[in-house]
C-alpha atoms as a PDB file:
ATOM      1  CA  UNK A   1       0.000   0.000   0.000  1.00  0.00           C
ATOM      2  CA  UNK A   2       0.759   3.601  -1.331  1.00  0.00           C
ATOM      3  CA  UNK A   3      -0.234   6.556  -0.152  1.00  0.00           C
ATOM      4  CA  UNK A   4      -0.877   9.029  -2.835  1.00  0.00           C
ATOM      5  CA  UNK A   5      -0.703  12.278  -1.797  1.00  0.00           C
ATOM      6  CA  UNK A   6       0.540  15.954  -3.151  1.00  0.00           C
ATOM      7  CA  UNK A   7       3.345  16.635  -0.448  1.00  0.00           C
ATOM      8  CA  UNK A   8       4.342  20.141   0.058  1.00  0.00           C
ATOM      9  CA  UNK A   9       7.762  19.032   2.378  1.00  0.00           C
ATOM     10  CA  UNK A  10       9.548  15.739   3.286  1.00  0.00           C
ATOM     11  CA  UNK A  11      11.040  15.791   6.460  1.00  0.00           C
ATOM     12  CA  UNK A  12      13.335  13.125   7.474  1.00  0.00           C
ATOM     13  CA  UNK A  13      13.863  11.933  11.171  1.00  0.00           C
ATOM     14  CA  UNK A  14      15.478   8.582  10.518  1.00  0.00           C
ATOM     15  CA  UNK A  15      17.333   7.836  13.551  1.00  0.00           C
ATOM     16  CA  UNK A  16      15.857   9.885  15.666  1.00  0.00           C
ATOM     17  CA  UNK A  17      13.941   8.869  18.809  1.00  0.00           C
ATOM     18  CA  UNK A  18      10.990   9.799  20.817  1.00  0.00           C
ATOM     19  CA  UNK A  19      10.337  12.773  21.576  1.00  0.00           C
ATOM     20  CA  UNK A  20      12.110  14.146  18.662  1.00  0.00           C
ATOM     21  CA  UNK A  21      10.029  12.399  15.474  1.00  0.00           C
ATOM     22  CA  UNK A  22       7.006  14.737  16.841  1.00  0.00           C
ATOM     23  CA  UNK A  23       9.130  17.848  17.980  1.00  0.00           C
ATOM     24  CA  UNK A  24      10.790  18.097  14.940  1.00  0.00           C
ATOM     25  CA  UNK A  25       7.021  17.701  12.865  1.00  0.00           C
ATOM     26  CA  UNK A  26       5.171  20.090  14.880  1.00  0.00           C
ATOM     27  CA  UNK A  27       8.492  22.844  13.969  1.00  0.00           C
ATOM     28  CA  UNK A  28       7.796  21.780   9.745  1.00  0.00           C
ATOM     29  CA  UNK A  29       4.255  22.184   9.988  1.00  0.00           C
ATOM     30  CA  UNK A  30       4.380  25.735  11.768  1.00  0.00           C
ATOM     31  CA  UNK A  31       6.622  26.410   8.586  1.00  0.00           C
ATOM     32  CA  UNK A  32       3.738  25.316   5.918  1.00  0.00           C
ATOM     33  CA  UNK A  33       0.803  27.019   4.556  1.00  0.00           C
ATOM     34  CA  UNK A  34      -2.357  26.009   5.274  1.00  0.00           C
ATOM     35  CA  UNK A  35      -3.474  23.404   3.246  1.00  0.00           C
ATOM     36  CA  UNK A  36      -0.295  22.067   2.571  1.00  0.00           C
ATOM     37  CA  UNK A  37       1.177  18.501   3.311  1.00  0.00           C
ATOM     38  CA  UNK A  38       3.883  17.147   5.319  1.00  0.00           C
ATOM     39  CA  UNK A  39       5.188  13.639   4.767  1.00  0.00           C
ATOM     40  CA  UNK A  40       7.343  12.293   7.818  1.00  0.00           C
ATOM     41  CA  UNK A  41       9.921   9.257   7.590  1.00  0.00           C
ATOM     42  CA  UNK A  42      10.857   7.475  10.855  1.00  0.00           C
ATOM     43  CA  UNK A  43      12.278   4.333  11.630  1.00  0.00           C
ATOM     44  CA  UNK A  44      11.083   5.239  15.320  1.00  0.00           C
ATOM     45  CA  UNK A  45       7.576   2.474  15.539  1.00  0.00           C
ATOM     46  CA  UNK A  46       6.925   4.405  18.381  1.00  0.00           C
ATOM     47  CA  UNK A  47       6.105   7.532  15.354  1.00  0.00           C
ATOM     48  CA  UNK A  48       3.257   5.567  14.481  1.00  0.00           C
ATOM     49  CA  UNK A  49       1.789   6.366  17.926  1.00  0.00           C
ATOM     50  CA  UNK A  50       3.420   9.376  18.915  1.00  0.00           C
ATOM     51  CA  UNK A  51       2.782  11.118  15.467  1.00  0.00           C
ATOM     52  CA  UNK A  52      -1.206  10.044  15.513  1.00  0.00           C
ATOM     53  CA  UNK A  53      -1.477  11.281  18.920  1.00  0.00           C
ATOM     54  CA  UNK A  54       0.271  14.409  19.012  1.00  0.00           C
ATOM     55  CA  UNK A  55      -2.234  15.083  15.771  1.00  0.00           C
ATOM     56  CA  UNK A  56      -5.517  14.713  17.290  1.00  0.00           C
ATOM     57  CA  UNK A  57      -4.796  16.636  19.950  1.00  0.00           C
ATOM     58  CA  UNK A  58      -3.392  19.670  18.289  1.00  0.00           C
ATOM     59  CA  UNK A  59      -5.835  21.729  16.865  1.00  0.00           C
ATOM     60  CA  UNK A  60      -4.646  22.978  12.795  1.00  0.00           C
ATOM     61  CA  UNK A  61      -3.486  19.557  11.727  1.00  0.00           C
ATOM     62  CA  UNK A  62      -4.842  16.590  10.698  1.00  0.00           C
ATOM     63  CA  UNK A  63      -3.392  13.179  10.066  1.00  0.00           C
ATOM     64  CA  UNK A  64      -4.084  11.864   6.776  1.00  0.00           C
ATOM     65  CA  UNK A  65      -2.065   8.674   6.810  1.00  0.00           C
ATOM     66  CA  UNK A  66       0.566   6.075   8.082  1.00  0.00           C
ATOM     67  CA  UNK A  67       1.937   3.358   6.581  1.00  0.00           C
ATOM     68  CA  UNK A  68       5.466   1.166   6.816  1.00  0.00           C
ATOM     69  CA  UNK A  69       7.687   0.077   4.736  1.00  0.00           C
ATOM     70  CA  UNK A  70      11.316  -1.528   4.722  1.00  0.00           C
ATOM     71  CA  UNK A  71      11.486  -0.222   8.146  1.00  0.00           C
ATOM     72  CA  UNK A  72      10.453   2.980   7.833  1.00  0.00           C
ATOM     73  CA  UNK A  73       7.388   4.949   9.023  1.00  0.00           C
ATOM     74  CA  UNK A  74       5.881   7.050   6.509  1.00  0.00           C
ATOM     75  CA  UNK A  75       3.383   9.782   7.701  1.00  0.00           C
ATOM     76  CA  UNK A  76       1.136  12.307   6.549  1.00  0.00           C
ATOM     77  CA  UNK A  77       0.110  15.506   8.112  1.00  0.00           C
ATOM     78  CA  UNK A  78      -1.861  18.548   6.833  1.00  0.00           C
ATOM     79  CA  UNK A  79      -2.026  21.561   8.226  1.00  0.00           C
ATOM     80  CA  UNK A  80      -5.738  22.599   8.390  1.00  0.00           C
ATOM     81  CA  UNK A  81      -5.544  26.538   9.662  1.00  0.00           C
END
């Protein structure tokens, strides 16, 4: 599975550990317009949580998807505002 989606930025984190993976998001998605997508790589599983959490409870961003491959987490975040 593929997501398919128009991203603005690619940040990479690979390597990085918890908190850091959602630190370093919530800084690139202050930097975006609204509207625009972020795609995240991690090799952190704990992203997959972390990320999805720290989205739906922060208001002007939503998590569109999450998926892994060859060890690393891929995820999706708009900023909404």
């Amino acid at each position: 599975m593929s997501a398919e989606f128009d991203i603005t930025e690619t940040l990479d984190v690979k390597g990085a550990s918890c908190p850091m993976p959602v630190v370093k998001t919530k800084s690139a998605i202050d930097d975006l317009a609204e509207g625009e997508i972020l795609e995240v790589l991690a090799t952190d599983s704990g992203s997959m949580s972390d990320i999805d959490g720290w989205a739906s409870g922060t208001d002007g961003v939503e998590l569109l998807g999450q998926e892994e491959a060859d060890d690393v987490y891929k995820h999706y975040v708009r900023k909404t505002e």
